[in-house]
PDB file of N, CA and C in Angstrom:
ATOM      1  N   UNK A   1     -71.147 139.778-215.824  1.00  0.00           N
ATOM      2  CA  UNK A   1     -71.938 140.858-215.283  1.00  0.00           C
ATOM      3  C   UNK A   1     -71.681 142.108-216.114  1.00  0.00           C
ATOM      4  N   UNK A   2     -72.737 142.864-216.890  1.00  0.00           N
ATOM      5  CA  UNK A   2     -72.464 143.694-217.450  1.00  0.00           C
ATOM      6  C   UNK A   2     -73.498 144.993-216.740  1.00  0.00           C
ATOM      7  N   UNK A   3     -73.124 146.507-216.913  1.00  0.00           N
ATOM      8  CA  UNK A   3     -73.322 147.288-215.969  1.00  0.00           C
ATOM      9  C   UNK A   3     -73.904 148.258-217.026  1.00  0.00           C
ATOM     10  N   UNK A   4     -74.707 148.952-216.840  1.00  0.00           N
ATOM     11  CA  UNK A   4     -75.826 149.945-218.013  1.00  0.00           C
ATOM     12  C   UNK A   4     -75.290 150.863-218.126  1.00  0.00           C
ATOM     13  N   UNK A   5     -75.352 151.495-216.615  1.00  0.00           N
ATOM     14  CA  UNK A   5     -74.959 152.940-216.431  1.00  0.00           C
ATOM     15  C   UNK A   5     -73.878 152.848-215.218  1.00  0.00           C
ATOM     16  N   UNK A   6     -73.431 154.026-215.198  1.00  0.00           N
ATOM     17  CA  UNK A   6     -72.553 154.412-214.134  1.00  0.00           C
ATOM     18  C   UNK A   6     -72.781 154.453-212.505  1.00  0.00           C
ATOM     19  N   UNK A   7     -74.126 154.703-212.456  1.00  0.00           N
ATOM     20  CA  UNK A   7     -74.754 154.240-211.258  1.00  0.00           C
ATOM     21  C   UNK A   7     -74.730 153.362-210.888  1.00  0.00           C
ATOM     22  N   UNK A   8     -75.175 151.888-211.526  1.00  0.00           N
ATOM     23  CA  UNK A   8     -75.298 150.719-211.358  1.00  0.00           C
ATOM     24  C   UNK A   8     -73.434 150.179-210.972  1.00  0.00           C
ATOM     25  N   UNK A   9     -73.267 150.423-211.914  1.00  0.00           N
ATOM     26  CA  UNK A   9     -71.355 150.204-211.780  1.00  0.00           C
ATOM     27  C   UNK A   9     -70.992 150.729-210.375  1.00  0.00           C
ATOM     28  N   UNK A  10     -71.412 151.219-209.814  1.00  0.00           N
ATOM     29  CA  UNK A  10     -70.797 152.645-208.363  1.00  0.00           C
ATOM     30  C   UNK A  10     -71.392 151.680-207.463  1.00  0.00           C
ATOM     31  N   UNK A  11     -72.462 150.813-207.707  1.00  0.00           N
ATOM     32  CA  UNK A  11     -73.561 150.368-206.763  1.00  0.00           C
ATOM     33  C   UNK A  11     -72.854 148.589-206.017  1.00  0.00           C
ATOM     34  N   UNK A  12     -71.993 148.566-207.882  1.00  0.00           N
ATOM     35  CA  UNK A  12     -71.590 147.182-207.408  1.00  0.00           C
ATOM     36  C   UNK A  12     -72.593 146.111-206.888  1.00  0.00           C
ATOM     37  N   UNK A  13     -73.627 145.783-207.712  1.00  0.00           N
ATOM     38  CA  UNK A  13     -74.607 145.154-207.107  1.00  0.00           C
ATOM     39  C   UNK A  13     -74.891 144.814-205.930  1.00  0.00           C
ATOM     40  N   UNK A  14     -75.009 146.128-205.025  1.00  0.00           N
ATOM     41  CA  UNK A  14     -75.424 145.894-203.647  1.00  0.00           C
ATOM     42  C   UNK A  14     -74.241 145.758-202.892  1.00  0.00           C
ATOM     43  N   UNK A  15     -72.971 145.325-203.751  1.00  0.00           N
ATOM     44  CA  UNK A  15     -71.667 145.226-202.331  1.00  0.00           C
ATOM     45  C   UNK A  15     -71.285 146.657-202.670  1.00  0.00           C
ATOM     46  N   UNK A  16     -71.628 147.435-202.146  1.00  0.00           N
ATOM     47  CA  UNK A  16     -70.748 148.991-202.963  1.00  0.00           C
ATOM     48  C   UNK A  16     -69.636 149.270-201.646  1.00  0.00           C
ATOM     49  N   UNK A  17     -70.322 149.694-200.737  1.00  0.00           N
ATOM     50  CA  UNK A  17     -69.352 150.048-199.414  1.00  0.00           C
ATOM     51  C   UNK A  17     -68.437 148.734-199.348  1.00  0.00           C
ATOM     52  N   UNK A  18     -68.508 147.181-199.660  1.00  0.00           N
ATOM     53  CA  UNK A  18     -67.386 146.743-199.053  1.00  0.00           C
ATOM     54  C   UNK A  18     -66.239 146.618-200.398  1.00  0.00           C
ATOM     55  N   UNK A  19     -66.924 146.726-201.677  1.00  0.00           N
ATOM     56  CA  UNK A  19     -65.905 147.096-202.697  1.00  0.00           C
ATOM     57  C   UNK A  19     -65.126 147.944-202.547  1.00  0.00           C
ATOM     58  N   UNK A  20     -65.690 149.481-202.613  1.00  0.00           N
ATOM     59  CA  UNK A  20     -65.010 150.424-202.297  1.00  0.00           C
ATOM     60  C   UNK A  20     -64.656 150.872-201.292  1.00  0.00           C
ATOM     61  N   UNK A  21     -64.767 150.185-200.141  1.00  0.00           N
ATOM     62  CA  UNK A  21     -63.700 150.087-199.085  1.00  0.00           C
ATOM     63  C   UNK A  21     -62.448 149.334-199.031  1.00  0.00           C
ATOM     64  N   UNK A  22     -62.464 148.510-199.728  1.00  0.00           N
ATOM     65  CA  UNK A  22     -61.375 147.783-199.711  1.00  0.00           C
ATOM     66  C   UNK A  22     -60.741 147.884-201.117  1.00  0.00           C
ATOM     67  N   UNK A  23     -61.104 148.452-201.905  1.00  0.00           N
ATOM     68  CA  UNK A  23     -59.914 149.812-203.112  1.00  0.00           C
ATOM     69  C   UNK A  23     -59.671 150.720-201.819  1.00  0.00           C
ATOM     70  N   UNK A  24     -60.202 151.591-201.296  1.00  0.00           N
ATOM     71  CA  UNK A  24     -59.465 152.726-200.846  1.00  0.00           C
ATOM     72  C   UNK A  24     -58.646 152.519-199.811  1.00  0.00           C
ATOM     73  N   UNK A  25     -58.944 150.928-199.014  1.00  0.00           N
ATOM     74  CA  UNK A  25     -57.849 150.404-197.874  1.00  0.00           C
ATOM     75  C   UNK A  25     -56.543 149.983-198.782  1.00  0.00           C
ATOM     76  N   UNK A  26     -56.808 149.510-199.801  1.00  0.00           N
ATOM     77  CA  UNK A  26     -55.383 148.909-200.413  1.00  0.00           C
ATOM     78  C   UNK A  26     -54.737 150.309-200.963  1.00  0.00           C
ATOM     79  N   UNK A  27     -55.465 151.467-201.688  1.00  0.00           N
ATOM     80  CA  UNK A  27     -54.887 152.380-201.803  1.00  0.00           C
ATOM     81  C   UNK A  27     -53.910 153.044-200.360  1.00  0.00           C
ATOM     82  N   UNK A  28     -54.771 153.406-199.583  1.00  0.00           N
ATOM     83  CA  UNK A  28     -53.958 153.914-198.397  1.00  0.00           C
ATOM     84  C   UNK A  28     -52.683 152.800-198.359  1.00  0.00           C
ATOM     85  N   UNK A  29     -53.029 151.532-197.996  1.00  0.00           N
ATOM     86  CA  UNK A  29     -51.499 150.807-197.857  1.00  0.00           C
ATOM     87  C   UNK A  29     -50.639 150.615-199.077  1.00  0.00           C
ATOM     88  N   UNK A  30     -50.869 151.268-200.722  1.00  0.00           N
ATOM     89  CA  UNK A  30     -50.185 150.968-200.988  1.00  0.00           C
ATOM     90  C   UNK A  30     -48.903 152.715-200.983  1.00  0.00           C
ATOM     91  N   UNK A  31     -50.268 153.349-200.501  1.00  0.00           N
ATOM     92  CA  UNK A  31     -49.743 154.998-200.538  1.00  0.00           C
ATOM     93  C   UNK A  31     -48.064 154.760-199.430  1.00  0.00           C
ATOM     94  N   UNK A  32     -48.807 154.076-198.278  1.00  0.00           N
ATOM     95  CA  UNK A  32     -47.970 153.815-196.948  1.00  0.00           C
ATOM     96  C   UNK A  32     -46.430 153.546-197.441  1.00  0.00           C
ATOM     97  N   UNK A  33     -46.635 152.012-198.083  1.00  0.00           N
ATOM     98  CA  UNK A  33     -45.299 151.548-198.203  1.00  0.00           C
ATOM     99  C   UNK A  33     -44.460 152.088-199.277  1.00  0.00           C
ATOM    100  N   UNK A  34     -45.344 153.328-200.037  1.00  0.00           N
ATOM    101  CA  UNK A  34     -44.034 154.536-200.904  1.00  0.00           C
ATOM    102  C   UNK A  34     -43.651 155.631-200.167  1.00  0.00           C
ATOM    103  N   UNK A  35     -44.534 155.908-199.299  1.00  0.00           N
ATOM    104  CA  UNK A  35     -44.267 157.391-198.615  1.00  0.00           C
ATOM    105  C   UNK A  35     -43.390 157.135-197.270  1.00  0.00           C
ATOM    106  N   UNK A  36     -43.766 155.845-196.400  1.00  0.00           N
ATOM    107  CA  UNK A  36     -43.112 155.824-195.498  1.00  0.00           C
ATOM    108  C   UNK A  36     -41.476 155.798-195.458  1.00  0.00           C
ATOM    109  N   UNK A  37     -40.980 154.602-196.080  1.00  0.00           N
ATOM    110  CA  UNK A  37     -39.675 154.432-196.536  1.00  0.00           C
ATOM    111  C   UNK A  37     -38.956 155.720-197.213  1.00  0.00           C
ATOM    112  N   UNK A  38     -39.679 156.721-197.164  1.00  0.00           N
ATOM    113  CA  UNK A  38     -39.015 158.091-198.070  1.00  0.00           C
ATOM    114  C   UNK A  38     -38.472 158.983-197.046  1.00  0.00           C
ATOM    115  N   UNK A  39     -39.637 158.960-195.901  1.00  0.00           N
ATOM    116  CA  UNK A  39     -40.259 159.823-194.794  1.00  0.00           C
ATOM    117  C   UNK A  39     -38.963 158.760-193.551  1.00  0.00           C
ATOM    118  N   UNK A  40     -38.518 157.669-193.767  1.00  0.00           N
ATOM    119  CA  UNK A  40     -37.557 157.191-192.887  1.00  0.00           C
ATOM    120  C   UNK A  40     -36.268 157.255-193.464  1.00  0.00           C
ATOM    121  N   UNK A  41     -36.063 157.360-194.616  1.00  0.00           N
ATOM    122  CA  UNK A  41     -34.873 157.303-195.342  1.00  0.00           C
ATOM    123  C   UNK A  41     -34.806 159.160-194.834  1.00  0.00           C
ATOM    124  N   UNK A  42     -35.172 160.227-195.001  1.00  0.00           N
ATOM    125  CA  UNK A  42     -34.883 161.285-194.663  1.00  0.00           C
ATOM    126  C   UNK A  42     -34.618 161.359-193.605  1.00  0.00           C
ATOM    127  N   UNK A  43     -35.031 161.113-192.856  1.00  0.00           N
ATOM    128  CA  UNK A  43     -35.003 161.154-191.008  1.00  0.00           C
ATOM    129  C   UNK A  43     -33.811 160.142-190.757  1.00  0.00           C
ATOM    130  N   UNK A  44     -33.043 159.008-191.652  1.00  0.00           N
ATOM    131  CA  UNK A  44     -31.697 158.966-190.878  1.00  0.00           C
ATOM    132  C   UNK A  44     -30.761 159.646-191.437  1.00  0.00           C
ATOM    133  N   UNK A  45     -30.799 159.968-192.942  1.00  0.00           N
ATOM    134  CA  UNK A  45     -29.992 161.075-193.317  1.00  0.00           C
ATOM    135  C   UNK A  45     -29.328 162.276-192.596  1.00  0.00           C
ATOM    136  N   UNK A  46     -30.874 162.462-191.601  1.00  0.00           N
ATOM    137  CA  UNK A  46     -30.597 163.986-191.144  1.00  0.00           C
ATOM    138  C   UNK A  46     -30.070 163.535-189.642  1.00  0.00           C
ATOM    139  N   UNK A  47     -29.974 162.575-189.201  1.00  0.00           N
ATOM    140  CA  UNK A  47     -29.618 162.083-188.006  1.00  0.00           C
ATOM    141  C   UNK A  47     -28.209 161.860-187.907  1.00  0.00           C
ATOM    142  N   UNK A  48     -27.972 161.589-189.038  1.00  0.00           N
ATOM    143  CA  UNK A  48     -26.639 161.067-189.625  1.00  0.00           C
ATOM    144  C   UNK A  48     -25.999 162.022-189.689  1.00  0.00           C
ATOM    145  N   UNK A  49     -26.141 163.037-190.713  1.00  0.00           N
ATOM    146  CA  UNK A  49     -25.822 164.701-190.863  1.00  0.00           C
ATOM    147  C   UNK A  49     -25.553 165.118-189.401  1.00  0.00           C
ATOM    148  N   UNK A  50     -26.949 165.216-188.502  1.00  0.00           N
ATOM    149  CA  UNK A  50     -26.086 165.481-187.191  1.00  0.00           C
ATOM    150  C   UNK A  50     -24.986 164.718-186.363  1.00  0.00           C
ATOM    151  N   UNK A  51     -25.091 163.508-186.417  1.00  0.00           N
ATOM    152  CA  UNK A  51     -23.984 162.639-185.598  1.00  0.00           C
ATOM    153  C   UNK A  51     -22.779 162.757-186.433  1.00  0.00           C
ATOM    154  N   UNK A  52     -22.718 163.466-187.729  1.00  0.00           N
ATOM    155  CA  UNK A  52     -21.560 163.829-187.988  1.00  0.00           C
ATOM    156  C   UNK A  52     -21.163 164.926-187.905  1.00  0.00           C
ATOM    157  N   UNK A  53     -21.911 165.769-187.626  1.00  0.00           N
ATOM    158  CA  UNK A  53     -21.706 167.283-187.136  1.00  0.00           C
ATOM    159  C   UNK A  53     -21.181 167.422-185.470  1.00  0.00           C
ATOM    160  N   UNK A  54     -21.720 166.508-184.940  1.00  0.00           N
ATOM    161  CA  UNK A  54     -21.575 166.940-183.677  1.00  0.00           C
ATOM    162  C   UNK A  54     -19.942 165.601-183.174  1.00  0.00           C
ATOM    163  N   UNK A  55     -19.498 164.857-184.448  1.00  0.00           N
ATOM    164  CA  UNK A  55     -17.821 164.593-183.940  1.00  0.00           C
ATOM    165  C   UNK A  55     -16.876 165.368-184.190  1.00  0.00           C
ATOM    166  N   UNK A  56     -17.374 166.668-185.555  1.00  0.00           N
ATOM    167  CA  UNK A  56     -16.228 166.937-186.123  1.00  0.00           C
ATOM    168  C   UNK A  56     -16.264 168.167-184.810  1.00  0.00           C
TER     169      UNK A  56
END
């Protein structure tokens, strides 16, 4: 399958919405599984920080 213009390419011969829905779903999940683990790794740090603040 070869594509002329940039339009045609965007159009995805007629599958356009379920192509580019499912790039921007795998994007979001792949956004998820870098940001989350960052966003939980901070939050026991700081949990930690306090449960050691609050023996000494």
């Amino acid at each position: 399958m070869t594509f002329n213009s940039l339009a045609e390419f965007l159009a995805m011969g007629g599958y356009a919405f379920y192509v580019w829905t499912s790039y921007g779903l795998t994007l979001v999940v792949m956004l998820a599984n870098i940001i989350i683990p960052i966003w939980q790794r901070k939050q026991f740090l700081r949990s930690l920080s306090l449960k050691q603040q609050r023996s000494e």
